[in-house]
N, C-alpha and C. Protein backbone atom coordinates (compact mmCIF):
# COMPACT_ATOMS: atom_id res chain seq x y z
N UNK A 1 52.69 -110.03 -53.91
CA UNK A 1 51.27 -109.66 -53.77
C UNK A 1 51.05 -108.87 -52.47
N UNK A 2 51.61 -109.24 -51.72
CA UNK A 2 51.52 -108.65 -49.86
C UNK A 2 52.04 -107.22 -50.37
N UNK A 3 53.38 -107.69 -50.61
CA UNK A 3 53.84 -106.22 -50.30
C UNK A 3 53.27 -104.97 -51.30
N UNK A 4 52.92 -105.23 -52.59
CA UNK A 4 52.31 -104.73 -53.42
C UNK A 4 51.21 -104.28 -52.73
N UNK A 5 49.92 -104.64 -51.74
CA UNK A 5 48.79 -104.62 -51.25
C UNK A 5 49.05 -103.51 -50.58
N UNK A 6 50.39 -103.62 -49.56
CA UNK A 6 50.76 -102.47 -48.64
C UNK A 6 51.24 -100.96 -49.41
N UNK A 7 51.66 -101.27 -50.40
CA UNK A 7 52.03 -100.04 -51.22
C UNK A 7 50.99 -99.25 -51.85
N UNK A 8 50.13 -100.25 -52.30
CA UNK A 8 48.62 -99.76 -52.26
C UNK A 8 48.20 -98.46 -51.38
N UNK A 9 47.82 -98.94 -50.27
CA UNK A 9 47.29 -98.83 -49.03
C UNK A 9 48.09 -97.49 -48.54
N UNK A 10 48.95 -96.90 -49.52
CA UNK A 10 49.66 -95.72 -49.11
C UNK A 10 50.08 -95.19 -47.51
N UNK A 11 50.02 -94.45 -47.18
CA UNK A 11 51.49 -93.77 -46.03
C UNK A 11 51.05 -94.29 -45.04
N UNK A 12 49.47 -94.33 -45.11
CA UNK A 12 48.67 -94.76 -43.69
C UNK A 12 49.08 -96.08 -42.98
N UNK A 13 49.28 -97.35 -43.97
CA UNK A 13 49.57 -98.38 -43.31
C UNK A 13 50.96 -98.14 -42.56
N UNK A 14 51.72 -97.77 -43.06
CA UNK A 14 53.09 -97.17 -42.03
C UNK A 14 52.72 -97.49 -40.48
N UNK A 15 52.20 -96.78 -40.30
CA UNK A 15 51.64 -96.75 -38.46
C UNK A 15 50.66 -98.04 -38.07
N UNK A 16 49.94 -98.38 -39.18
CA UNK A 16 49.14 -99.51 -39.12
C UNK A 16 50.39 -100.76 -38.62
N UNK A 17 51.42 -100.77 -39.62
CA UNK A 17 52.05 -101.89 -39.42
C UNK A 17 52.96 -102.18 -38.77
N UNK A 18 53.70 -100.49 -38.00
CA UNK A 18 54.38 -100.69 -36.87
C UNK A 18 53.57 -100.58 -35.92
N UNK A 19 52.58 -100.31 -35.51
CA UNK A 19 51.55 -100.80 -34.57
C UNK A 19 51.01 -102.31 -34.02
N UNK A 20 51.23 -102.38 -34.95
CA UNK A 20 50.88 -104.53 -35.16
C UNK A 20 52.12 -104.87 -34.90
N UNK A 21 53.06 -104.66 -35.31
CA UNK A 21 54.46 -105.24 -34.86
C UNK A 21 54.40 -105.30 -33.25
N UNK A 22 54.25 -103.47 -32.82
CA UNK A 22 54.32 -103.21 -31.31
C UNK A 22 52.88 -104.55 -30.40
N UNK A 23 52.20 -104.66 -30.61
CA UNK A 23 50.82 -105.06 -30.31
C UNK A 23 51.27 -106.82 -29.69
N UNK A 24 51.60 -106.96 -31.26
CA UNK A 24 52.58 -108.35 -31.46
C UNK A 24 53.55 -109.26 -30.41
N UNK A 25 54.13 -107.74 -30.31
CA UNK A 25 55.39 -107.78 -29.45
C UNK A 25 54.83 -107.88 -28.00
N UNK A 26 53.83 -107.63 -27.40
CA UNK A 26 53.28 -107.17 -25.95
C UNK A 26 52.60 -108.64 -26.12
N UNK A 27 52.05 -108.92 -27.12
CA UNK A 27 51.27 -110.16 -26.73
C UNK A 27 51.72 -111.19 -26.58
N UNK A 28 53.04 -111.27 -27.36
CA UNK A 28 54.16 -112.29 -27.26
C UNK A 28 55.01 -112.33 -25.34
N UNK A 29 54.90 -111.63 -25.36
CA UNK A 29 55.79 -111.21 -24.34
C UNK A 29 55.07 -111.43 -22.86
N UNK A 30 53.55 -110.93 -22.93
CA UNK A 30 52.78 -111.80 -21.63
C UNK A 30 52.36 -112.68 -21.50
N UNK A 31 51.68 -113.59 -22.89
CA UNK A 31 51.89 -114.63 -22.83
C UNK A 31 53.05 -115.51 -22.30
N UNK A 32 54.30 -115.01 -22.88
CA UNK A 32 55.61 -115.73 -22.06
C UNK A 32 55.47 -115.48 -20.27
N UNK A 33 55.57 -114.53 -20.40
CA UNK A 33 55.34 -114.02 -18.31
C UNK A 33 54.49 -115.20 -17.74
N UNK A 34 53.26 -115.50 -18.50
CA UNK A 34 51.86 -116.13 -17.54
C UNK A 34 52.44 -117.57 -17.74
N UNK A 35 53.07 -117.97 -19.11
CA UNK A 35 53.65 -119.04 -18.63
C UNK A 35 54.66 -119.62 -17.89
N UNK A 36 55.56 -118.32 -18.12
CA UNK A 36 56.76 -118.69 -16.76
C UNK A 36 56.52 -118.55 -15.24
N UNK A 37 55.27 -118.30 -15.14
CA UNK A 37 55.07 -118.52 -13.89
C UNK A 37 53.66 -119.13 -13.27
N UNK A 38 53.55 -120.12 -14.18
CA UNK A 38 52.35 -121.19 -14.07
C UNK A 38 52.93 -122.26 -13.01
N UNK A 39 51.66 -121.89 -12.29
CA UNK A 39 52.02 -123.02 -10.85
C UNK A 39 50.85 -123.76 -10.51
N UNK A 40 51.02 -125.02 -9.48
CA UNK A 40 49.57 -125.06 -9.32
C UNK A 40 49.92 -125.21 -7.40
N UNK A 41 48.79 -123.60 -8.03
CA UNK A 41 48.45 -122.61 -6.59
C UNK A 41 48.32 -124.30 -5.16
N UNK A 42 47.23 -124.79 -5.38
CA UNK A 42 47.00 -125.81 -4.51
C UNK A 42 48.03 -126.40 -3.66
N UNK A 43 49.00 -127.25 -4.76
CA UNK A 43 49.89 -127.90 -4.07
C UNK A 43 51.11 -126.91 -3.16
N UNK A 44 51.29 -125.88 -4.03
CA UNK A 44 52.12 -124.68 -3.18
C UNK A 44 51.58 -124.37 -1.96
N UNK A 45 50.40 -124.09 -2.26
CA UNK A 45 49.64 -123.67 -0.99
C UNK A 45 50.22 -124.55 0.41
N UNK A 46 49.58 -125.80 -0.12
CA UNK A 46 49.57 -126.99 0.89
C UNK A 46 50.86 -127.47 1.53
N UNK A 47 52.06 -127.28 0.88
CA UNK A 47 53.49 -127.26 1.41
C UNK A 47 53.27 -126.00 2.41
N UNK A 48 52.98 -124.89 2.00
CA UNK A 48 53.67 -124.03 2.98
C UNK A 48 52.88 -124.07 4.44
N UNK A 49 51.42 -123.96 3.99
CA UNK A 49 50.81 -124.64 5.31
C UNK A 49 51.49 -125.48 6.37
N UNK A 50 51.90 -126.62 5.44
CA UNK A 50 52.54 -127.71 6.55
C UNK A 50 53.74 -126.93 6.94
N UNK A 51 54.19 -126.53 6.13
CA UNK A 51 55.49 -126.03 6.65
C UNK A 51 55.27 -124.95 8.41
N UNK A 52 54.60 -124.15 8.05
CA UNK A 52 53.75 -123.31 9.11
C UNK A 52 53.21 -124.16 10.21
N UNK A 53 52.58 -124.92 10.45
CA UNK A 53 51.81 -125.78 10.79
C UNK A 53 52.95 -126.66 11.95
N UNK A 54 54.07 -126.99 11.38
CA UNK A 54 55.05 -127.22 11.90
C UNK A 54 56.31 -126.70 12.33
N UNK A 55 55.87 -125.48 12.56
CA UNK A 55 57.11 -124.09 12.46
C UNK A 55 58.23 -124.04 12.28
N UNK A 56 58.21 -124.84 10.75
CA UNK A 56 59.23 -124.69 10.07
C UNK A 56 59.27 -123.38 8.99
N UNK A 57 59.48 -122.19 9.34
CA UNK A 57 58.97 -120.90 9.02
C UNK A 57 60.18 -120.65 8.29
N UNK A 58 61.53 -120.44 8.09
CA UNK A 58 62.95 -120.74 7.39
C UNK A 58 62.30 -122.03 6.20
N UNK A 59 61.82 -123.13 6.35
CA UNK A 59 62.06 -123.21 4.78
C UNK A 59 60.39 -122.87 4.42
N UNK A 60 59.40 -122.61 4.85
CA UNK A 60 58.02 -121.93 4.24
C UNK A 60 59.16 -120.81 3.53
N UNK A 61 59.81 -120.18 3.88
CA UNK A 61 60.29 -118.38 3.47
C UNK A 61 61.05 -119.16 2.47
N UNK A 62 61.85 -120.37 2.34
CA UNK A 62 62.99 -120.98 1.53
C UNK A 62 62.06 -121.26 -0.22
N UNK A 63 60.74 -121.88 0.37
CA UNK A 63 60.23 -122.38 -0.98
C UNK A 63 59.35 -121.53 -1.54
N UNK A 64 58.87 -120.67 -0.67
CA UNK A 64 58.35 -118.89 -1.40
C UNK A 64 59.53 -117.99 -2.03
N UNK A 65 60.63 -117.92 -1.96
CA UNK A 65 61.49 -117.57 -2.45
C UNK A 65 62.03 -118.18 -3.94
N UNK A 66 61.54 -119.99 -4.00
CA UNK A 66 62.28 -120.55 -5.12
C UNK A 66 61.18 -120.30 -6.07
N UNK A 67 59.86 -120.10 -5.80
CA UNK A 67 58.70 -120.11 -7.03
C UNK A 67 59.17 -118.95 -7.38
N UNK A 68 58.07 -119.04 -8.88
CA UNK A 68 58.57 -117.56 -9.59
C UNK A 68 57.05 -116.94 -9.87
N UNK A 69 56.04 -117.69 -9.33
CA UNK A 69 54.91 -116.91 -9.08
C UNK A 69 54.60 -115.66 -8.20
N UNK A 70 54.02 -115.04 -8.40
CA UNK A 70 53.68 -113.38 -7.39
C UNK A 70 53.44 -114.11 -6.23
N UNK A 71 52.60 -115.11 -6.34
CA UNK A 71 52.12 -115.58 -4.96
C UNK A 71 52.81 -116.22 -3.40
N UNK A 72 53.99 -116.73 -4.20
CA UNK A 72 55.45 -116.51 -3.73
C UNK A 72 56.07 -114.93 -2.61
N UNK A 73 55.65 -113.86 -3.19
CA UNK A 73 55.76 -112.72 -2.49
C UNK A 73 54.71 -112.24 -1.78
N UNK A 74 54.15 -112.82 -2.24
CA UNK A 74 52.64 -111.86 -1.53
C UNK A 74 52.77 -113.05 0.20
N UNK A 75 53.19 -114.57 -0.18
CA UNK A 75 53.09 -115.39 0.87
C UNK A 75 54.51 -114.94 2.33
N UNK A 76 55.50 -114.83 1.05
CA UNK A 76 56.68 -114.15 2.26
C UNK A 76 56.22 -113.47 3.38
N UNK A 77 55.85 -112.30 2.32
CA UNK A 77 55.33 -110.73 3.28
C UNK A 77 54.66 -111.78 4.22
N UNK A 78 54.03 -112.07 4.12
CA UNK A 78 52.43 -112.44 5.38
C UNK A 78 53.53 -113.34 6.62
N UNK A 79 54.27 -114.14 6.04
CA UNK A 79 55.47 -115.39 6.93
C UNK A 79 56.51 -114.27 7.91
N UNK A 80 56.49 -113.51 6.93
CA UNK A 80 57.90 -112.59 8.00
C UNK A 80 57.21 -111.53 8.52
N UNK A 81 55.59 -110.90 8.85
CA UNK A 81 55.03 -110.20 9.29
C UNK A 81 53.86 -111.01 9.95
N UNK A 82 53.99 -112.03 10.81
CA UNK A 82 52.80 -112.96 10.93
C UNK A 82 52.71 -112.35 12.36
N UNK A 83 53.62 -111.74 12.97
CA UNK A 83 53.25 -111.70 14.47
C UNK A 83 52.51 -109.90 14.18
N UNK A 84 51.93 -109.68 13.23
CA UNK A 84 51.11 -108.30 13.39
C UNK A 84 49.70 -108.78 13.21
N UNK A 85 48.54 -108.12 13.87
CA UNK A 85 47.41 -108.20 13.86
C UNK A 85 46.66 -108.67 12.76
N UNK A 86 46.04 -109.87 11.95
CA UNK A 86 45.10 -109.97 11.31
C UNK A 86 44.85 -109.15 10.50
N UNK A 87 44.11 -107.74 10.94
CA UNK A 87 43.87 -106.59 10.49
C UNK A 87 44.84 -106.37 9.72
N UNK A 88 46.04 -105.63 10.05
CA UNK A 88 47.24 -104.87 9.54
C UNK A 88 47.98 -105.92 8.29
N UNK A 89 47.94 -107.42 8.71
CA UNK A 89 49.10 -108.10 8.31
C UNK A 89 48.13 -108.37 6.51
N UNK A 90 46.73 -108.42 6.97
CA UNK A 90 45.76 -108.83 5.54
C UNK A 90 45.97 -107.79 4.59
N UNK A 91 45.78 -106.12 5.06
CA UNK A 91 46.17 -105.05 4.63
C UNK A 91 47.64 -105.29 3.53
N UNK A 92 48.70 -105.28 4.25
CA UNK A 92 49.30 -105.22 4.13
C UNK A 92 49.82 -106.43 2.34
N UNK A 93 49.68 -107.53 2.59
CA UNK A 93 49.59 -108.59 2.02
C UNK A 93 48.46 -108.22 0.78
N UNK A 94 47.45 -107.90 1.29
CA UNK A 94 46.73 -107.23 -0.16
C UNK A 94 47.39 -105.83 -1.19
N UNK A 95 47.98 -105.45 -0.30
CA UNK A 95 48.79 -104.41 -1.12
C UNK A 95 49.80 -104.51 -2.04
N UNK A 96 50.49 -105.83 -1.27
CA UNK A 96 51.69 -106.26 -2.10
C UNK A 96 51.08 -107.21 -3.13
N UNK A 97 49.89 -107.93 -3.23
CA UNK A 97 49.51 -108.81 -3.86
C UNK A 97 48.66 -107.79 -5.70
N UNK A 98 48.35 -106.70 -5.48
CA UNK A 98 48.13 -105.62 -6.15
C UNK A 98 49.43 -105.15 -6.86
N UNK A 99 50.32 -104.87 -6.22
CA UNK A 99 51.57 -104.65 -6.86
C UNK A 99 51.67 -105.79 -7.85
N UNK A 100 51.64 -107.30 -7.36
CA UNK A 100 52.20 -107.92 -8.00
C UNK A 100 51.60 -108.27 -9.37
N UNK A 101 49.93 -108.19 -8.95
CA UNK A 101 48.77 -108.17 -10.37
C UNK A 101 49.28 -106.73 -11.42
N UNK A 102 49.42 -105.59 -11.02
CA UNK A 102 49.86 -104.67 -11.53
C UNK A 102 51.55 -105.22 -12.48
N UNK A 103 51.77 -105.64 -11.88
CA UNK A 103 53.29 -105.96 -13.29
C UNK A 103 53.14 -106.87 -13.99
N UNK A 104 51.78 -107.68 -13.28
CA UNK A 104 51.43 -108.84 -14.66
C UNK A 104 50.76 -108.51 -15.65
N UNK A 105 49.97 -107.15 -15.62
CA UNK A 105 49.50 -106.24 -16.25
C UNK A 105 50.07 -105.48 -17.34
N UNK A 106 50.91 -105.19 -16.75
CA UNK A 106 52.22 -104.36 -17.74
C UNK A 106 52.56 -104.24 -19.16
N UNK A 107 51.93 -103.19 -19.77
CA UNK A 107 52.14 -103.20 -21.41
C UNK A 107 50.36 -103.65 -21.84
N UNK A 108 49.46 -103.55 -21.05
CA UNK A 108 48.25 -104.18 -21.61
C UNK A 108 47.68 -102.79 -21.98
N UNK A 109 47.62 -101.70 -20.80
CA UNK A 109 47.36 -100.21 -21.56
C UNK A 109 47.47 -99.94 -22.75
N UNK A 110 48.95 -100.32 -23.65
CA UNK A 110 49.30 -99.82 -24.58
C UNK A 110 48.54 -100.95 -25.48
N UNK A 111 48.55 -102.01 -25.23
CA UNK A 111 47.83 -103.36 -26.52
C UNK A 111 46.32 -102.25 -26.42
N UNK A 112 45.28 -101.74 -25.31
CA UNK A 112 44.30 -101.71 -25.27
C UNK A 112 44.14 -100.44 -26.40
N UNK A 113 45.09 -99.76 -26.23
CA UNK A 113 45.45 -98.52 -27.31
C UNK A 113 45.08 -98.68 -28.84
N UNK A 114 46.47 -100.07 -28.80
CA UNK A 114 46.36 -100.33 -30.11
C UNK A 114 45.41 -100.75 -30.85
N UNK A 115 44.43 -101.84 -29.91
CA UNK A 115 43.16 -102.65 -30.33
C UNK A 115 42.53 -101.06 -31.13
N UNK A 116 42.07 -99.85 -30.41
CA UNK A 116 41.41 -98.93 -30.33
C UNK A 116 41.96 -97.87 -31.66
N UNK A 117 42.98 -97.99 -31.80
CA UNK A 117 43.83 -96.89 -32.51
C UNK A 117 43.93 -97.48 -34.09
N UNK A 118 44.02 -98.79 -34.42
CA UNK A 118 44.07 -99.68 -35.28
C UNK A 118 43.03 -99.22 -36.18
N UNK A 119 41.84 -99.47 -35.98
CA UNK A 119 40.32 -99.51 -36.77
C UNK A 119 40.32 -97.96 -37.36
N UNK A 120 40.85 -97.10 -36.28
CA UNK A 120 40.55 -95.79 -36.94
C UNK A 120 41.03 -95.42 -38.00
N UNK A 121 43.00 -95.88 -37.93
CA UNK A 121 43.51 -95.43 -38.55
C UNK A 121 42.96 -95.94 -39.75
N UNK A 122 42.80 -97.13 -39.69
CA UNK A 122 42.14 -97.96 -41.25
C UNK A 122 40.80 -97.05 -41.89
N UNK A 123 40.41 -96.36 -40.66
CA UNK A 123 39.36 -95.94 -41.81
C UNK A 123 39.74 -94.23 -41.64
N UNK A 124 40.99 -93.89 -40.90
CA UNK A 124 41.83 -92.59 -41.49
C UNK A 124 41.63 -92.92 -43.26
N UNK A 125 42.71 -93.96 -43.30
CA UNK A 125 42.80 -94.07 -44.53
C UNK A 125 42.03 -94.55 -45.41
N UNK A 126 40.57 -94.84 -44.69
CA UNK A 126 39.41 -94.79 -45.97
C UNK A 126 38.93 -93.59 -46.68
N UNK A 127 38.92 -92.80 -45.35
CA UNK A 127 38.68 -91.22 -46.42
C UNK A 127 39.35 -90.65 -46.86
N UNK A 128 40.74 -90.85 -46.82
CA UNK A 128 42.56 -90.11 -47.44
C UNK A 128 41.82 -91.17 -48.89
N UNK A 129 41.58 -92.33 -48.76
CA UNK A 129 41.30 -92.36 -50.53
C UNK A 129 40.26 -92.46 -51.15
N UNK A 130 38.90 -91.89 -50.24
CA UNK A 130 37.76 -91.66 -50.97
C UNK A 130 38.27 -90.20 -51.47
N UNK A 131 38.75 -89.43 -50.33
CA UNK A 131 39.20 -88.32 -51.15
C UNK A 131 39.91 -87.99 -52.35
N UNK A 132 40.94 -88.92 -52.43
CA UNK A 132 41.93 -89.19 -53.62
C UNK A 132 41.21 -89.54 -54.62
N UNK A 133 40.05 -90.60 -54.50
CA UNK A 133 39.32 -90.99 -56.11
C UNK A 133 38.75 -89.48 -56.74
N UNK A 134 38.23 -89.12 -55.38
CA UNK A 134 36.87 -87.69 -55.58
C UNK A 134 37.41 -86.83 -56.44
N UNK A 135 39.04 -86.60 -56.39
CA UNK A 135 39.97 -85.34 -56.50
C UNK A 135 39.78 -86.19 -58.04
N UNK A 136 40.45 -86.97 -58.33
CA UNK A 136 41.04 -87.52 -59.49
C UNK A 136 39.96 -87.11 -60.37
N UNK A 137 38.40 -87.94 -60.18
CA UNK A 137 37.35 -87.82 -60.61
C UNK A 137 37.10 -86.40 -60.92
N UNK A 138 37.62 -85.14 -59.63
CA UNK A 138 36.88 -84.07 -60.17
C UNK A 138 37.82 -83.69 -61.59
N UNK A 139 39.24 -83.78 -61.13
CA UNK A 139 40.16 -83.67 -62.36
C UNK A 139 40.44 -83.79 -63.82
N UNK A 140 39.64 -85.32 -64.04
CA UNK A 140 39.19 -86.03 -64.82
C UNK A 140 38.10 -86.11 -65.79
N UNK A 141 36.68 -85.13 -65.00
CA UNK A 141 35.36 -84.85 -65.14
C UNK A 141 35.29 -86.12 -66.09
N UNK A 142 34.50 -85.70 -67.14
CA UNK A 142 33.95 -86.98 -68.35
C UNK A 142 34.59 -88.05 -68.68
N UNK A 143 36.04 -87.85 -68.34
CA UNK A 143 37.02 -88.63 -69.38
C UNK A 143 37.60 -89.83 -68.01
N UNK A 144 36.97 -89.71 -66.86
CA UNK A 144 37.06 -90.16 -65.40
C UNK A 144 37.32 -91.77 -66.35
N UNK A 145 37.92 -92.80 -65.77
CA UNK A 145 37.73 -94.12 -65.79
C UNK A 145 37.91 -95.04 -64.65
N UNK A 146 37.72 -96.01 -64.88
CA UNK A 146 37.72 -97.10 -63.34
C UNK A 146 39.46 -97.15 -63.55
N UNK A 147 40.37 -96.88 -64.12
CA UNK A 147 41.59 -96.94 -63.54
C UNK A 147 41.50 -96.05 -62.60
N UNK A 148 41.47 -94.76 -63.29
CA UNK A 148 41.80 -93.77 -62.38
C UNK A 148 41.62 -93.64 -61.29
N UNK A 149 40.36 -94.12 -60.91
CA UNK A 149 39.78 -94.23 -59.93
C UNK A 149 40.28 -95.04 -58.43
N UNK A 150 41.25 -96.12 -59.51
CA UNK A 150 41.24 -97.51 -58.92
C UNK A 150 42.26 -97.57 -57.75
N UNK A 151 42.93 -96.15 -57.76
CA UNK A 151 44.32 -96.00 -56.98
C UNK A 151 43.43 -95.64 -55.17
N UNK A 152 42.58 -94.97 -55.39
CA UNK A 152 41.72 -94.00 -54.22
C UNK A 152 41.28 -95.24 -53.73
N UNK A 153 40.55 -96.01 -54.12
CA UNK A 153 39.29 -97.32 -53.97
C UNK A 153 40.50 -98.39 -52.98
N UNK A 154 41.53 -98.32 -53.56
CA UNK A 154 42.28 -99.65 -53.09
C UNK A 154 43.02 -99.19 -51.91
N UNK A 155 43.02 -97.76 -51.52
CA UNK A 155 43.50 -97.37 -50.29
C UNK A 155 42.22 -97.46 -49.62
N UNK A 156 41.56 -96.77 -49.86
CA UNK A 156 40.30 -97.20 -49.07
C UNK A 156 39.96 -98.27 -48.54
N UNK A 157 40.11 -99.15 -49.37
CA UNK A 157 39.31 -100.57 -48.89
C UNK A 157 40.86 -101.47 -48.35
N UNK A 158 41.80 -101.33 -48.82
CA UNK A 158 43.16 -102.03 -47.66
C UNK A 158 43.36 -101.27 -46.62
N UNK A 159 43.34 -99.82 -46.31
CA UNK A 159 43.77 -99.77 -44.74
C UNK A 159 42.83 -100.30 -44.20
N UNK A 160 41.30 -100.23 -44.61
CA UNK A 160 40.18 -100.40 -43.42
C UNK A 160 40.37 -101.91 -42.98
N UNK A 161 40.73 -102.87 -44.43
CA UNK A 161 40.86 -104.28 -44.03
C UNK A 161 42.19 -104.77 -42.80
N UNK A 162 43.35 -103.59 -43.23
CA UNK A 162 44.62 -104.31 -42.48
C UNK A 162 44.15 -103.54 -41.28
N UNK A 163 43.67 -102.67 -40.62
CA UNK A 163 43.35 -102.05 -39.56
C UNK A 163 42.39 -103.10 -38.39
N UNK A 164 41.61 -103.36 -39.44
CA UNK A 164 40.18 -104.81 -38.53
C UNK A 164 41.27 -106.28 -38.47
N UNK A 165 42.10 -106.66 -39.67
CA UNK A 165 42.84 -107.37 -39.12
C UNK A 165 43.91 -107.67 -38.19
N UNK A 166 44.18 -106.25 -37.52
CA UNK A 166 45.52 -106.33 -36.62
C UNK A 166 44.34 -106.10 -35.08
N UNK A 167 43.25 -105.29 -34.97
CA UNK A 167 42.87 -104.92 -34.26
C UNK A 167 41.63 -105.91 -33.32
N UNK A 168 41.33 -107.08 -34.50
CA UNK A 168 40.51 -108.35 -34.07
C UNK A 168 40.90 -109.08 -33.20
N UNK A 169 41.87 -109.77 -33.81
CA UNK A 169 42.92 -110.92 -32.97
C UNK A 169 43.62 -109.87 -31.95
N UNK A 170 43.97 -108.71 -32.22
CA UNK A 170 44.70 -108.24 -30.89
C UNK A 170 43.64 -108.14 -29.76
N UNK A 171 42.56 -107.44 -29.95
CA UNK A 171 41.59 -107.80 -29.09
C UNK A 171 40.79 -108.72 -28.56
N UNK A 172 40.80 -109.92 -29.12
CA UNK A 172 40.49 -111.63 -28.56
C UNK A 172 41.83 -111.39 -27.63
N UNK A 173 42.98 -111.51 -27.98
CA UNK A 173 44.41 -111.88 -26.72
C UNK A 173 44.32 -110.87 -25.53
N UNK A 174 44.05 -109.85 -26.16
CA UNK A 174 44.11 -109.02 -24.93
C UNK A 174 42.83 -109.47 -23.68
N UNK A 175 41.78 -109.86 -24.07
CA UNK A 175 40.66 -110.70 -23.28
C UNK A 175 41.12 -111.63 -22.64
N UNK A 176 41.65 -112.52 -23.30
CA UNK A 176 42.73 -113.91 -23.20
C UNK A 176 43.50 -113.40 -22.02
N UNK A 177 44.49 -112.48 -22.10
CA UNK A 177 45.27 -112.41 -21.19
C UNK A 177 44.72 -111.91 -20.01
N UNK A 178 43.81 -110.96 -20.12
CA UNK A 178 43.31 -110.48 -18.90
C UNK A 178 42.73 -110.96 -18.16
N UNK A 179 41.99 -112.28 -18.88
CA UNK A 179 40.97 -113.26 -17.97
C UNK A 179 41.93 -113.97 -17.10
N UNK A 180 43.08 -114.17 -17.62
CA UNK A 180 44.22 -115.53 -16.94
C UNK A 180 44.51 -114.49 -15.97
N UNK A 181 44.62 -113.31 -16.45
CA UNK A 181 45.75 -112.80 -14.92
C UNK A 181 44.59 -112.62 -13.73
N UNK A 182 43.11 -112.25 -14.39
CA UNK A 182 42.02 -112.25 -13.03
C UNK A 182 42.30 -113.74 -12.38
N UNK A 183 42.48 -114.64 -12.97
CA UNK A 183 42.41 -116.08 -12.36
C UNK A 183 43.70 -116.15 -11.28
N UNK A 184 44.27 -115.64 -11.87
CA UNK A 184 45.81 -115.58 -10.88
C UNK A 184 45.59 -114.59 -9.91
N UNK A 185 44.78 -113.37 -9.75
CA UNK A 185 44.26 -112.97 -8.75
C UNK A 185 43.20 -113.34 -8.08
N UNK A 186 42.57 -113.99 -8.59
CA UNK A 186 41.29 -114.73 -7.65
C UNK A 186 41.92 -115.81 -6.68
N UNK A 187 42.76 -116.41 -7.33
CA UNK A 187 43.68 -117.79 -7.00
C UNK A 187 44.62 -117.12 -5.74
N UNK A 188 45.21 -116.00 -5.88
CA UNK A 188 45.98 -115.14 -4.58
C UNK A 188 44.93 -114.91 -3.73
N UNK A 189 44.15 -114.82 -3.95
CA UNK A 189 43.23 -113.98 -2.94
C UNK A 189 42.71 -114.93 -1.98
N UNK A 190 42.26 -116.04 -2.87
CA UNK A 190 41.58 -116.91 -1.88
C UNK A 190 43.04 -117.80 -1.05
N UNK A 191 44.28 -118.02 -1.37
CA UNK A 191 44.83 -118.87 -0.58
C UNK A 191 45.78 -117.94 0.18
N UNK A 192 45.84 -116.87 -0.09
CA UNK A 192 46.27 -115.62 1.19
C UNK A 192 45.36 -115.68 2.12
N UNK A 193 43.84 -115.30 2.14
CA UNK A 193 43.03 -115.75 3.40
C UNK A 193 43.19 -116.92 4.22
N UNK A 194 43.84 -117.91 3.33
CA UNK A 194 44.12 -119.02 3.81
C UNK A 194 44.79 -119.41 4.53
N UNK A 195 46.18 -118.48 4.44
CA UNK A 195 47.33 -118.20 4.96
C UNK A 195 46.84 -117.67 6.50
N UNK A 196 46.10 -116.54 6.04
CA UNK A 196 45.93 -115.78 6.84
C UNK A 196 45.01 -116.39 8.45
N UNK A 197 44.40 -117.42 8.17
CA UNK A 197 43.44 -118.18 8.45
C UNK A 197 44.62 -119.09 9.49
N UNK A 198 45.59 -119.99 8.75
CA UNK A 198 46.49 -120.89 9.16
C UNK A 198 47.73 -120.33 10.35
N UNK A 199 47.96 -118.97 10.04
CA UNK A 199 48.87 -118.00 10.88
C UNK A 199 47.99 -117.73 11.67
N UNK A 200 46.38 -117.31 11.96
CA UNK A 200 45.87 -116.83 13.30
C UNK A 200 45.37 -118.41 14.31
N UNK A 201 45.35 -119.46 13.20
CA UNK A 201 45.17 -120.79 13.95
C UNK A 201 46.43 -121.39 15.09
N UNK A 202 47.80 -120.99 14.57
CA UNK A 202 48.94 -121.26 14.93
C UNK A 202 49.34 -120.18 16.09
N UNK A 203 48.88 -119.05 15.94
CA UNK A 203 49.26 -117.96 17.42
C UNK A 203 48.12 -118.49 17.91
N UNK A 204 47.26 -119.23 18.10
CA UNK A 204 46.05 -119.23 18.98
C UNK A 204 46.65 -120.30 20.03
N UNK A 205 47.24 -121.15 19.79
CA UNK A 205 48.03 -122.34 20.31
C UNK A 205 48.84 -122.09 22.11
């Protein structure tokens, strides 16, 4: 029945359905990223502090190195550049912390594509078979029947359906993902100040 539906749906679904594959594949794939590097920011935080706090600065750099969170790098930079100005060292640390939101990002351009590219093509192929009935029909004049017809109608109405169905759910995940990775940048942002806060408390000494 599936595959019959797609044969229907003539040349157009082609791109429809390696599109959804590709879409598939990106959503699968950051989802995995955000979970392999689920931490909880807090308690990380609070080790390295102490660690700082007690200038034990070799293993702060030891246990930013073993996480596999960004926040991990963004904390290094700031540990092995702590004796530069406030100014420069926050700079600096926000830059790398951008880099690191930027690769958690990675491949969402192309999902945002697909969400966008999906719907059209589905209704590409609504008018490739309103046209096809129209032709048949003009071909046909009097003697026209709902078979004939029935080949145009069913491209029409399956790409537009498989197009809204790849392009729905891809666009709920793509929301999904983007909200988690803002959280993972809100979450850097505020315990880098923190950092930043704990390193100008410790040169004040």
């Amino acid at each position: 029945m599936f595959i019959e539906l797609i044969m229907k749906g003539g040349v157009i679904m082609i791109p429809i359905i390696v599109l959804s594959i590709i879409g598939l594949a990106i959503i699968l794939e950051r989802f995995w990223t955000l979970w392999k590097i689920r931490v909880n920011f807090q308690q990380f935080a609070h080790e390295i502090f102490l660690f700082l706090e007690r200038g034990h600065f070799q293993k702060a750099l030891e246990r930013c190195e073993k996480i596999k969170h960004p926040i991990g790098e963004v904390f290094k930079l700031g540990i092995l550049n702590r004796t530069l100005e406030r100014e420069e060292l926050e700079a600096m640390m926000e830059r790398e912390g951008d880099e690191q939101i930027q690769s958690l990002e990675r491949y969402l351009g192309a999902l945002l594509i697909i969400v966008g590219v999906e719907p059209m093509l589905g209704f590409l192929g609504t008018i490739i078979g309103l046209i096809k009935a129209f032709m048949t029909w003009e071909q046909l004049g009097a003697n026209i029947t709902v078979s004939a017809l029935a080949s145009g109608i069913y491209q029409a109405m399956i790409t537009t359906a498989a197009g809204l169905i790849v392009a729905i759910p891809a666009f709920i995940f793509y929301h999904l993902i983007v909200g988690r990775i803002k959280s993972h940048a809100q979450e850097m942002t505020y315990y880098s100040n923190e950092l930043l806060d704990v390193i100008a408390a410790r040169r004040e000494r």
